[in-house]
N, C-alpha and C. Protein backbone atom coordinates (compact mmCIF):
# COMPACT_ATOMS: atom_id res chain seq x y z
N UNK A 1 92.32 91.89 105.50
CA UNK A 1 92.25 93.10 104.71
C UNK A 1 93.01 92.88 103.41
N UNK A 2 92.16 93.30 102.26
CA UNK A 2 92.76 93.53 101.16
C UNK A 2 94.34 93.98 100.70
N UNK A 3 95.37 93.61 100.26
CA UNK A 3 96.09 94.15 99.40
C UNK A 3 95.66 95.29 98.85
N UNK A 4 96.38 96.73 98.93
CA UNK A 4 95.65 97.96 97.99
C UNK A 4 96.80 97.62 96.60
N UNK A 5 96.58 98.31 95.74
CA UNK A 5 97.29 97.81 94.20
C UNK A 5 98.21 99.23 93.87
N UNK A 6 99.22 99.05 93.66
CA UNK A 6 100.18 100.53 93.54
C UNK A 6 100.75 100.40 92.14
N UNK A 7 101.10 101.54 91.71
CA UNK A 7 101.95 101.95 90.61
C UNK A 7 103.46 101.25 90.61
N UNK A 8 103.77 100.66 89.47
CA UNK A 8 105.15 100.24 89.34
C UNK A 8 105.65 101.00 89.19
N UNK A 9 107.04 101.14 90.37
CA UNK A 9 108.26 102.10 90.66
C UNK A 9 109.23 101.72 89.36
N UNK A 10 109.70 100.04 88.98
CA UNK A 10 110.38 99.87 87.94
C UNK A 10 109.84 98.78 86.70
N UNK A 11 110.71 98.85 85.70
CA UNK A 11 110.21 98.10 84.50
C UNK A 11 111.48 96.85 84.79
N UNK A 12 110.63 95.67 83.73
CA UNK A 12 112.18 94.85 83.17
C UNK A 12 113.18 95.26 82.46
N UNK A 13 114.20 94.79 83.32
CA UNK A 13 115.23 95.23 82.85
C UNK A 13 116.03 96.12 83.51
N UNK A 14 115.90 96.72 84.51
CA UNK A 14 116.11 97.87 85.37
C UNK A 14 116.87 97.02 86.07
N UNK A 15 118.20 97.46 86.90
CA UNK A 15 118.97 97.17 87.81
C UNK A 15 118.62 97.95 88.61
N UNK A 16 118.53 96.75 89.69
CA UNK A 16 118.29 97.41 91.39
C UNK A 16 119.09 96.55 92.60
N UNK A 17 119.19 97.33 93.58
CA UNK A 17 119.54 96.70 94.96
C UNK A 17 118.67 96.46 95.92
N UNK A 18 118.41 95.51 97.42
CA UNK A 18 118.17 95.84 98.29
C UNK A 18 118.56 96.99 99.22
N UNK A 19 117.62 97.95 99.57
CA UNK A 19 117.75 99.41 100.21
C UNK A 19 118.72 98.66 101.16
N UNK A 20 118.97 97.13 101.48
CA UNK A 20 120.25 97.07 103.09
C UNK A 20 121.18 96.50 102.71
N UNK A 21 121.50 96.34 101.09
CA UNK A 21 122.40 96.10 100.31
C UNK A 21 122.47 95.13 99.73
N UNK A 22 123.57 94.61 98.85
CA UNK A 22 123.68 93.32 98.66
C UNK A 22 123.85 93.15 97.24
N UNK A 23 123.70 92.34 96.08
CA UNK A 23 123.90 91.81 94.99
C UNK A 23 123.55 93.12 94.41
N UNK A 24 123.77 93.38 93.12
CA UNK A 24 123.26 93.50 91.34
C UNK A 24 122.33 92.99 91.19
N UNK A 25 120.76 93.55 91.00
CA UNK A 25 119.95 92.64 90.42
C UNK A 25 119.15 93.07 89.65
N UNK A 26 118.84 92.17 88.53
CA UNK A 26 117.93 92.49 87.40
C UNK A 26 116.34 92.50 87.63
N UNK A 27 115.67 93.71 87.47
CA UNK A 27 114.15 93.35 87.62
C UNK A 27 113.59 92.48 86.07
N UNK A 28 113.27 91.10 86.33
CA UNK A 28 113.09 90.33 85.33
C UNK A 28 111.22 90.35 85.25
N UNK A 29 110.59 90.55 85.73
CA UNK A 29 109.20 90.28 86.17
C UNK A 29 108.46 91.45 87.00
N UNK A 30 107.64 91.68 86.22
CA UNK A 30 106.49 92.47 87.79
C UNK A 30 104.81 91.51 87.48
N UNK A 31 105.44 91.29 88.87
CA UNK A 31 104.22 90.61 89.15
C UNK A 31 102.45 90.80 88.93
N UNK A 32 102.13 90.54 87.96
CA UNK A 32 100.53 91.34 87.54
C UNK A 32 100.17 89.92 88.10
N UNK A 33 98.80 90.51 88.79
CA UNK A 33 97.28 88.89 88.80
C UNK A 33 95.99 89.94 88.88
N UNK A 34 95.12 88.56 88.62
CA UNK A 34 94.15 88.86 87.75
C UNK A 34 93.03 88.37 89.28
N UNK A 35 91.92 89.77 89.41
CA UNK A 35 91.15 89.11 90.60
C UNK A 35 90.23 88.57 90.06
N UNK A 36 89.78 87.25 90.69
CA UNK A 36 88.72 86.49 89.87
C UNK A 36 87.15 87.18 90.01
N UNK A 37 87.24 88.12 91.34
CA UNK A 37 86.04 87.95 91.52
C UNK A 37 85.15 89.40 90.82
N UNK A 38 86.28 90.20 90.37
CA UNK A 38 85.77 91.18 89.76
C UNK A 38 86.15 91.58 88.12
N UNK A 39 86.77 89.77 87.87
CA UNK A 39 87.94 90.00 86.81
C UNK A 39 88.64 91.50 85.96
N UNK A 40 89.01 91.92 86.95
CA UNK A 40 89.93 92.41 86.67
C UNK A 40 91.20 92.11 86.64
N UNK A 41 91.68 92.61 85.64
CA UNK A 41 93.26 92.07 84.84
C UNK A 41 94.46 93.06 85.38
N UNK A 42 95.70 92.20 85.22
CA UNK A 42 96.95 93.51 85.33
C UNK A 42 96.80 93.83 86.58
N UNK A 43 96.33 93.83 87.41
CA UNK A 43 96.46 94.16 89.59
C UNK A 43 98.22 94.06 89.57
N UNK A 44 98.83 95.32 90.23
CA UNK A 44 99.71 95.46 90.71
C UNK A 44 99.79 95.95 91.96
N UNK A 45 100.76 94.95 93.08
CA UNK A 45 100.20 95.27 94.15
C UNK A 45 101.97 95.29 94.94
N UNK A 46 103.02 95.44 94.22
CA UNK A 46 104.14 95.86 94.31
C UNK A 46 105.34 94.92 94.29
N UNK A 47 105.08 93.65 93.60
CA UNK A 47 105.86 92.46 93.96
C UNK A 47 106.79 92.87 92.46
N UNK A 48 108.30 92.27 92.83
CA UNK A 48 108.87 92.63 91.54
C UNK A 48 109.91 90.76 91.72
N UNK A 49 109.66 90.25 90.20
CA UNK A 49 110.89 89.26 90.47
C UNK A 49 112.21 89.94 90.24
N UNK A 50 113.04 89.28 90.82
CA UNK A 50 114.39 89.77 90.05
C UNK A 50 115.47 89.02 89.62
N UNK A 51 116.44 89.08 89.37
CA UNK A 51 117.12 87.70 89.19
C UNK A 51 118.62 88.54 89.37
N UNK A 52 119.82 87.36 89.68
CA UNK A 52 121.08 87.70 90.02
C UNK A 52 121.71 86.42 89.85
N UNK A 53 123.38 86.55 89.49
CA UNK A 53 124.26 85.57 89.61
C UNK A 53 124.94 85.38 90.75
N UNK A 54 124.91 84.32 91.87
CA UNK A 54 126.06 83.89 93.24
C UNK A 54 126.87 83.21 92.42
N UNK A 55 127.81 83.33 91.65
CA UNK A 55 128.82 83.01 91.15
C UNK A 55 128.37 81.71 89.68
N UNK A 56 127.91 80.55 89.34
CA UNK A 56 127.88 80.13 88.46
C UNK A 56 125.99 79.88 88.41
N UNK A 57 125.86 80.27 89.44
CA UNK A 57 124.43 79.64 90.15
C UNK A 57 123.24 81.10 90.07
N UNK A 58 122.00 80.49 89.04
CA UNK A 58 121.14 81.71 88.50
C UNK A 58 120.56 81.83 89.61
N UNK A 59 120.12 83.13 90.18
CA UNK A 59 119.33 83.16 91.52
C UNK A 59 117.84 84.07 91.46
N UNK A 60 116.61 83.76 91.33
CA UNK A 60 115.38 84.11 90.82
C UNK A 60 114.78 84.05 92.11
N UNK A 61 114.38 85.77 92.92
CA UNK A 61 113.65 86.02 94.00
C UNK A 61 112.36 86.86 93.80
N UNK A 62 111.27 86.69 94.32
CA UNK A 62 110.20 87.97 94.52
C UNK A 62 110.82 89.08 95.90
N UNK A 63 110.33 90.10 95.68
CA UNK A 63 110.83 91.15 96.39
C UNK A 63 109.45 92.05 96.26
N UNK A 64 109.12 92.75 97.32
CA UNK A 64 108.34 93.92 97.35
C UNK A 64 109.08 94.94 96.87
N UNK A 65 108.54 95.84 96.12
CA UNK A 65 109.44 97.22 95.74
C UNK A 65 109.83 98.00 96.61
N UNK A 66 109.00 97.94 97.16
CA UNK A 66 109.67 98.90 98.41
C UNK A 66 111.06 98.49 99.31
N UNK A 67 111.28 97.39 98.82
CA UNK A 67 112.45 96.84 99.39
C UNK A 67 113.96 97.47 98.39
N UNK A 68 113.54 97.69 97.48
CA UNK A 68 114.78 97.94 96.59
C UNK A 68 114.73 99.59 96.16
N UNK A 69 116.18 99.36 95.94
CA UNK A 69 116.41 101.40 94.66
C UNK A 69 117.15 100.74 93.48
N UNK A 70 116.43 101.61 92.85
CA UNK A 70 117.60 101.53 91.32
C UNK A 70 119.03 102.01 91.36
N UNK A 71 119.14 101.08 90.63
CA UNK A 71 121.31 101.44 90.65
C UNK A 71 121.21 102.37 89.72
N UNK A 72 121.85 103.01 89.20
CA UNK A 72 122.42 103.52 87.68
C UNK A 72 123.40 102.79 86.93
């Protein structure tokens, strides 16, 4: 079964957490792809990169949105 395609909850640049805690993290990326077979462009289907520092060491993850909330 298909992936259905959802509305982005955040933009780049937005600080968020995992909803079970954990780091500061920057939403650096939302994941857009392109389906070949109907080319359609821009498909969002809820993946967000994000990025964070473990002390000197850059740390660059994909995450489903639904996994995270925005900090303030």
């Amino acid at each position: 079964m298909a992936e259905k395609t959802v509305k982005p909850r955040f933009k780049v640049g937005d600080k968020v957490k995992l909803q079970s805690g954990g780091e500061l993290m920057t939403v650096a990326n939302l994941r857009m792809e392109i389906n070949i077979q109907t080319v359609e462009a821009d498909l969002f289907y809820g993946y967000v990169f994000c990025n964070w520092f473990e002390g000197d060491k850059l740390r660059i993850e994909r995450f489903h949105q639904d996994m995270l909330e925005l900090v303030n």
